[in-house]
PDB file of N, CA and C in Angstrom:
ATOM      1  N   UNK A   1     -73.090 100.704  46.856  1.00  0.00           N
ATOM      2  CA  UNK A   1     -71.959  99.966  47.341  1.00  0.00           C
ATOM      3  C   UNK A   1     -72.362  99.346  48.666  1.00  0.00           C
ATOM      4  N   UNK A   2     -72.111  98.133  49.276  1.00  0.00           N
ATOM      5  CA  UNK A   2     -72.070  97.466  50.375  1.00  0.00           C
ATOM      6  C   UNK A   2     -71.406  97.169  50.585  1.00  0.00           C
ATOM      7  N   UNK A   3     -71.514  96.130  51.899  1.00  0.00           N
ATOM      8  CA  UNK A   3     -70.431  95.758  52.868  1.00  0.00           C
ATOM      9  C   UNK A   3     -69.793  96.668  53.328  1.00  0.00           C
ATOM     10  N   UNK A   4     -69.041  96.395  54.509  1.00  0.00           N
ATOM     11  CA  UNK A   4     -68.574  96.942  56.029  1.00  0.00           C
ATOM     12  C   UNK A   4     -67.548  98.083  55.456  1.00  0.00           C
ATOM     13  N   UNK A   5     -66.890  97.611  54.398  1.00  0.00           N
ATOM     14  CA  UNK A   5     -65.712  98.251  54.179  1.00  0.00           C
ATOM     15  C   UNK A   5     -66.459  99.222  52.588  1.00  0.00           C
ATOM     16  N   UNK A   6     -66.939  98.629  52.269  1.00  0.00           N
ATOM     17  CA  UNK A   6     -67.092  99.610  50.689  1.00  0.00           C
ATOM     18  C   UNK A   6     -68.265 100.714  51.451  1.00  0.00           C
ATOM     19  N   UNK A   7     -69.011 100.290  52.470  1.00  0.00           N
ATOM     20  CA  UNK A   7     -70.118 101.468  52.745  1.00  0.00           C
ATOM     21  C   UNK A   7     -69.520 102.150  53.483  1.00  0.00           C
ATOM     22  N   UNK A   8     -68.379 102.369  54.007  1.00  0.00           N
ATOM     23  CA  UNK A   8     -67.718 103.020  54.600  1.00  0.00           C
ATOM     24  C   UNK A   8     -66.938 104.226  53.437  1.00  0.00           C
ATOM     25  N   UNK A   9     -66.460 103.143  52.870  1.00  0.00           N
ATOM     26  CA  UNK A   9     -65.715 104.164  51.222  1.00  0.00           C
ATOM     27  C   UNK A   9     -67.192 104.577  50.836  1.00  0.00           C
ATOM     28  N   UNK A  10     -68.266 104.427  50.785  1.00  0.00           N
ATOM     29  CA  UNK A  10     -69.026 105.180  49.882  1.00  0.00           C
ATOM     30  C   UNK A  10     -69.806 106.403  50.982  1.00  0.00           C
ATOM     31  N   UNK A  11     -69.595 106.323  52.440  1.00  0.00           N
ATOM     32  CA  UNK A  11     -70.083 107.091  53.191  1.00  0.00           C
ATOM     33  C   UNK A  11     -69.330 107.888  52.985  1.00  0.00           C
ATOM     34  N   UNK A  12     -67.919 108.051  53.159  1.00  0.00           N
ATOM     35  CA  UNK A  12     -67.104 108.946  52.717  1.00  0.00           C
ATOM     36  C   UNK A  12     -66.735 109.568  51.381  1.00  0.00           C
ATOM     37  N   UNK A  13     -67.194 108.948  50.196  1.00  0.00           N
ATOM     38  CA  UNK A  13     -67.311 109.479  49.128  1.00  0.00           C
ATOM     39  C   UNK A  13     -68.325 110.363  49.222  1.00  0.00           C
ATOM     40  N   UNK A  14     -69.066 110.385  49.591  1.00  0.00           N
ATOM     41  CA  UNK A  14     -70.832 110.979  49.868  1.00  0.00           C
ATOM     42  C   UNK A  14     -70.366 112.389  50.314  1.00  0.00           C
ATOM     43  N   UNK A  15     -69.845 112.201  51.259  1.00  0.00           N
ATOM     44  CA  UNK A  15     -69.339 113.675  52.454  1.00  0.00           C
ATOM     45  C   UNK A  15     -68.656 114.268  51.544  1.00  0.00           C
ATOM     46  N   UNK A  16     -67.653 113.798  51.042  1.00  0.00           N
ATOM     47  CA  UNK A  16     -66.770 114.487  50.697  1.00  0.00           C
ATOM     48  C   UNK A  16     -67.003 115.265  49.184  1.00  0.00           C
ATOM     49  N   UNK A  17     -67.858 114.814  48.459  1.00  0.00           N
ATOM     50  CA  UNK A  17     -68.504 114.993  47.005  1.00  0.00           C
ATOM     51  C   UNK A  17     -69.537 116.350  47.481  1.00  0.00           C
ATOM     52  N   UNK A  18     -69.843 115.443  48.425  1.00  0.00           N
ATOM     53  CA  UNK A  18     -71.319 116.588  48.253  1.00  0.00           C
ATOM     54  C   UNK A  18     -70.487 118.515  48.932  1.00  0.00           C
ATOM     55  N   UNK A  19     -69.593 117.875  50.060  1.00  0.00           N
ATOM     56  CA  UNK A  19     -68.737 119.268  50.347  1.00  0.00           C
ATOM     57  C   UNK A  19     -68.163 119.859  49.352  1.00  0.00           C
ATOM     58  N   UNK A  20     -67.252 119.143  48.533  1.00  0.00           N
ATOM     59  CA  UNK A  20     -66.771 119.944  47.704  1.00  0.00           C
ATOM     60  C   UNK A  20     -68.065 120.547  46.587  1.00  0.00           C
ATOM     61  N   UNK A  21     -68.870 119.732  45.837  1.00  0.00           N
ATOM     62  CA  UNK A  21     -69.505 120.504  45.101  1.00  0.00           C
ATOM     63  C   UNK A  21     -70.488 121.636  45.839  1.00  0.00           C
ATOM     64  N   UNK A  22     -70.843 121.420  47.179  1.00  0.00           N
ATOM     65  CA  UNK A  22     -71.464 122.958  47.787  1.00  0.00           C
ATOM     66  C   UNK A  22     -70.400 124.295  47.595  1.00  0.00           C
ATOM     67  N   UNK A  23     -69.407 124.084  48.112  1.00  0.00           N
ATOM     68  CA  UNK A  23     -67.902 124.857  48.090  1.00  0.00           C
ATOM     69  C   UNK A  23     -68.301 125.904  46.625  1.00  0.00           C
ATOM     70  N   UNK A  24     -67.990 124.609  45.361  1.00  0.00           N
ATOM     71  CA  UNK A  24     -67.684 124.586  44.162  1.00  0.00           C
ATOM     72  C   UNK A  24     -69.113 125.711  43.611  1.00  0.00           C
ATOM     73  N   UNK A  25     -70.442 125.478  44.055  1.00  0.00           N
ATOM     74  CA  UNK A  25     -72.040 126.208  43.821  1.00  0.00           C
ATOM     75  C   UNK A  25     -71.679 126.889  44.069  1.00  0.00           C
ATOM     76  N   UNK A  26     -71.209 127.342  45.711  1.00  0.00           N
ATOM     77  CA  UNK A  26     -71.211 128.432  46.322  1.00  0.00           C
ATOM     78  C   UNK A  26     -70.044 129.617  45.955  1.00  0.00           C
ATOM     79  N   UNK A  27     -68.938 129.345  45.155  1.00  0.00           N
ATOM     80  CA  UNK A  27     -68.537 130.451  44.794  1.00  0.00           C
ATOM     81  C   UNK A  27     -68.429 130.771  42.941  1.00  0.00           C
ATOM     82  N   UNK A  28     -69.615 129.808  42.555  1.00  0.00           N
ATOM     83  CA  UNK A  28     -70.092 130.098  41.201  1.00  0.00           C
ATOM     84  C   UNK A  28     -70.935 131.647  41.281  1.00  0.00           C
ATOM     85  N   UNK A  29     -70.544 132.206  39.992  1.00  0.00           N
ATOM     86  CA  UNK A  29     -71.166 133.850  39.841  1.00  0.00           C
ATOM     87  C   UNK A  29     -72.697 133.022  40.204  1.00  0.00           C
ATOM     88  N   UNK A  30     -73.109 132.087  39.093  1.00  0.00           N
ATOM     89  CA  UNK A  30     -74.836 131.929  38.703  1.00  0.00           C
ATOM     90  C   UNK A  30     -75.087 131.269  39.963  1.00  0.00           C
ATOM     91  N   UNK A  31     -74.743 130.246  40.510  1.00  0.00           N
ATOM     92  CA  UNK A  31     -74.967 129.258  41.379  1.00  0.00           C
ATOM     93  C   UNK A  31     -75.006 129.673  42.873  1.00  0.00           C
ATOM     94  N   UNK A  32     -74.502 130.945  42.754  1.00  0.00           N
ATOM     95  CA  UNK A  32     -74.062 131.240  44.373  1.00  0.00           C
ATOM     96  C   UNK A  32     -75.665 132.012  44.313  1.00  0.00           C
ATOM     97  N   UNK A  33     -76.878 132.098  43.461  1.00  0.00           N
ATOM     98  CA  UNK A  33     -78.142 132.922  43.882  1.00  0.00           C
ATOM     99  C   UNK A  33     -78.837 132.351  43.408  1.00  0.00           C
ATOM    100  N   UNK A  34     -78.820 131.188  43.293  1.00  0.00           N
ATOM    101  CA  UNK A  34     -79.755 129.696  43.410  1.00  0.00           C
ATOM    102  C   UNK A  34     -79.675 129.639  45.172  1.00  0.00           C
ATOM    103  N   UNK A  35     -81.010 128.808  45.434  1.00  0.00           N
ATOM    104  CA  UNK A  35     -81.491 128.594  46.756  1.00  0.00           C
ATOM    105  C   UNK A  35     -80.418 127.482  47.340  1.00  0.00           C
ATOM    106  N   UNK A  36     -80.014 127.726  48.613  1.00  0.00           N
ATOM    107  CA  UNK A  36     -79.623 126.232  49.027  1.00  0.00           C
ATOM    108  C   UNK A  36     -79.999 124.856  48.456  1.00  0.00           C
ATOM    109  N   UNK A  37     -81.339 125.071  48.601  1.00  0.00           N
ATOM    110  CA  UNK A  37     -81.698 123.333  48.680  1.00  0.00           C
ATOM    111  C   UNK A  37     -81.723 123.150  47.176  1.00  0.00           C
ATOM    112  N   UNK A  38     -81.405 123.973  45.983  1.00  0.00           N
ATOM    113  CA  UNK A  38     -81.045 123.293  44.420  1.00  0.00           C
ATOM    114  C   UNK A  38     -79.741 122.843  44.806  1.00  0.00           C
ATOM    115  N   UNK A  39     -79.104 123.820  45.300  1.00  0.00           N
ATOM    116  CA  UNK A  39     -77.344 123.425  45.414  1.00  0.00           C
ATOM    117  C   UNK A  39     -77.238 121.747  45.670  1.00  0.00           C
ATOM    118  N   UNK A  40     -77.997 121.728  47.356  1.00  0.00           N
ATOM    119  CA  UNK A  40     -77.913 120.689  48.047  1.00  0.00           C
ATOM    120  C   UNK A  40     -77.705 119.428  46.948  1.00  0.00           C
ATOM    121  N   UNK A  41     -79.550 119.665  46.407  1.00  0.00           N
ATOM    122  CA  UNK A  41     -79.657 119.011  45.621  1.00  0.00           C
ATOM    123  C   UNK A  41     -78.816 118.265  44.339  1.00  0.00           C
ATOM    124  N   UNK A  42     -78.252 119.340  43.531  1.00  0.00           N
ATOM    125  CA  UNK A  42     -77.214 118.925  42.680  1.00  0.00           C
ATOM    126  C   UNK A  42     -75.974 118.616  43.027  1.00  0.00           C
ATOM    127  N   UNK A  43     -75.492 118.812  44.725  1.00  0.00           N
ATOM    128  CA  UNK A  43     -74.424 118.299  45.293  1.00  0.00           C
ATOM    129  C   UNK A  43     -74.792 116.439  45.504  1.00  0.00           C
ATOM    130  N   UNK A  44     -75.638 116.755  45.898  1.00  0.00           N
ATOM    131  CA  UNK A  44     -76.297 114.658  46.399  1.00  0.00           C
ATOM    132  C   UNK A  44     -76.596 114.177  44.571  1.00  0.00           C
ATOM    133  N   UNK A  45     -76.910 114.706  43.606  1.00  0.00           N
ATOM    134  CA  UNK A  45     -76.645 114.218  42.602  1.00  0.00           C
ATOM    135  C   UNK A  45     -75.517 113.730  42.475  1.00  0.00           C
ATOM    136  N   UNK A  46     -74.965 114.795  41.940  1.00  0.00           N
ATOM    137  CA  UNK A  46     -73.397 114.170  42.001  1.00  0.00           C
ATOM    138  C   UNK A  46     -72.602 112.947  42.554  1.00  0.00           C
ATOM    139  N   UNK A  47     -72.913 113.518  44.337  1.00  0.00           N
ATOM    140  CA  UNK A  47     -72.498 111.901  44.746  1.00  0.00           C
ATOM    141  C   UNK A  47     -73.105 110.887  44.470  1.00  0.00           C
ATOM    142  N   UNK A  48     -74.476 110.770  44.263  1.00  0.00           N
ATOM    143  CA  UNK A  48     -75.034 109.524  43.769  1.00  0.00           C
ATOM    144  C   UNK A  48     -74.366 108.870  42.126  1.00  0.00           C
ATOM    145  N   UNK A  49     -74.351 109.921  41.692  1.00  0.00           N
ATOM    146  CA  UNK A  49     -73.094 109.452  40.342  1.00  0.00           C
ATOM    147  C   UNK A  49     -72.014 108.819  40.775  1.00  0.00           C
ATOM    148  N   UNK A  50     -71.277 109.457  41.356  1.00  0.00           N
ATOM    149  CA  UNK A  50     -70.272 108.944  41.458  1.00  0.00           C
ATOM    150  C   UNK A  50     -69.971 107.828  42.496  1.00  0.00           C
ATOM    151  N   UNK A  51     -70.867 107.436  42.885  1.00  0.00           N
ATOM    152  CA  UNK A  51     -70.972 106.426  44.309  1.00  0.00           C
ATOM    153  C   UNK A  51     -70.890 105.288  43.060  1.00  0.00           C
ATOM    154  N   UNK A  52     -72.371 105.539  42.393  1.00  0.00           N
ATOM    155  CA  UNK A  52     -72.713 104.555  41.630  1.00  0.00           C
ATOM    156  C   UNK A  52     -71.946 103.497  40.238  1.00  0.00           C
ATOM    157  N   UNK A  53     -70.999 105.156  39.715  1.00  0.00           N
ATOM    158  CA  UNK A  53     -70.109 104.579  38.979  1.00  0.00           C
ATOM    159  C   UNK A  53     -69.127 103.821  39.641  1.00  0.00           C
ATOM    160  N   UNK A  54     -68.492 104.151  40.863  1.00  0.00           N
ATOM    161  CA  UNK A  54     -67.840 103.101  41.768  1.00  0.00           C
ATOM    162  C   UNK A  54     -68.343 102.012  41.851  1.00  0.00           C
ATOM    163  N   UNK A  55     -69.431 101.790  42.410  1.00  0.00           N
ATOM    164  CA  UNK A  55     -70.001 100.321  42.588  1.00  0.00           C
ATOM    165  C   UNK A  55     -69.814  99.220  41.286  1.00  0.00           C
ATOM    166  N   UNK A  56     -70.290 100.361  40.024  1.00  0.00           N
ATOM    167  CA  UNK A  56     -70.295  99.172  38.910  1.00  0.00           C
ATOM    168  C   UNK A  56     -68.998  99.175  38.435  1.00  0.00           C
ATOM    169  N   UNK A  57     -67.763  99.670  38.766  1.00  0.00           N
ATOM    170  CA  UNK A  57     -66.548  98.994  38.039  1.00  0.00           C
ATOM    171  C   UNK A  57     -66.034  98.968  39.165  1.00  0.00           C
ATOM    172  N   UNK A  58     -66.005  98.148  40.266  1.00  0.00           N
ATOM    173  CA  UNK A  58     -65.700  97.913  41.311  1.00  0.00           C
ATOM    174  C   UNK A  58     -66.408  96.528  41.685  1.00  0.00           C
ATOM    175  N   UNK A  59     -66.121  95.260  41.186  1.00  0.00           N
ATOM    176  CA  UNK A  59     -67.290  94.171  41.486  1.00  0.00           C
ATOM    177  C   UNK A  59     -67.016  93.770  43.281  1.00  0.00           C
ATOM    178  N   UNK A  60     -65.939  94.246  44.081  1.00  0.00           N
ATOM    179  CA  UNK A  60     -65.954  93.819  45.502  1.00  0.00           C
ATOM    180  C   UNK A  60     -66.461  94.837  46.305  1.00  0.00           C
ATOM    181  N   UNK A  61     -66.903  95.999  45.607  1.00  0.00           N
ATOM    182  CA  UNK A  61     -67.646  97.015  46.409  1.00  0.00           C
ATOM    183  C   UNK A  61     -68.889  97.362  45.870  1.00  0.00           C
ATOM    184  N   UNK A  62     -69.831  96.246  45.047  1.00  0.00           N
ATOM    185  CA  UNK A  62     -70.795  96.591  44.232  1.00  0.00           C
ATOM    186  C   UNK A  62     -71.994  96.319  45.349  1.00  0.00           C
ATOM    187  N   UNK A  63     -71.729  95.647  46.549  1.00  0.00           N
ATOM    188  CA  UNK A  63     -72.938  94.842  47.555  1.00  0.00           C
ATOM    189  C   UNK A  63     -73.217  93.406  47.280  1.00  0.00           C
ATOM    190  N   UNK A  64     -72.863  92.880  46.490  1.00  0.00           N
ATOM    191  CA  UNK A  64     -72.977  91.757  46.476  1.00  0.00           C
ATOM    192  C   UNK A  64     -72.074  90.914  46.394  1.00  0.00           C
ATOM    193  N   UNK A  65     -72.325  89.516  47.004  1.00  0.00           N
ATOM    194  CA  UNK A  65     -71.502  88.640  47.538  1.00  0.00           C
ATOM    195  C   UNK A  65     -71.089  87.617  46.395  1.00  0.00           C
ATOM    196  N   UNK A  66     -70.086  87.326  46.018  1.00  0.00           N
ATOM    197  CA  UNK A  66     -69.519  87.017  45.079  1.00  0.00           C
ATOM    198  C   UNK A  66     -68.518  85.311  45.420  1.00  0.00           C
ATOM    199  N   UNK A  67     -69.243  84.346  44.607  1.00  0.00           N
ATOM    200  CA  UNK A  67     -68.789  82.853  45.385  1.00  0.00           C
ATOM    201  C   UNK A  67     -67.817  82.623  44.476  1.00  0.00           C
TER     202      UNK A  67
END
């Protein structure tokens, strides 16, 4: 996502995705004795999903400039 206003919505999608799914690892039975940095990891997955599905059904927050 780009521009001033959508990288702002997607900075905050980011934070907020990746918090809740650490939360979400961390009080899984299996997930809570996995290492941090898998958690991390499958938390920044996530947001990258979901950033990304935003961008593409979103054509004014996709980054590109549209005439």
């Amino acid at each position: 996502m780009g521009g001033t206003v959508a990288g702002e919505i997607a900075s905050r999608m980011a934070v907020e995705t990746v918090r809740d799914w650490m939360l979400r690892l961390q009080a899984d039975v299996i997930y809570s004795r996995v290492p941090v940095y898998y958690r991390l990891r499958r938390a920044l997955e996530e947001a990258n999903l979901l950033i990304n599905r935003e961008s593409m059904a979103n054509a004014e927050r996709d980054g590109r400039q549209l005439s």
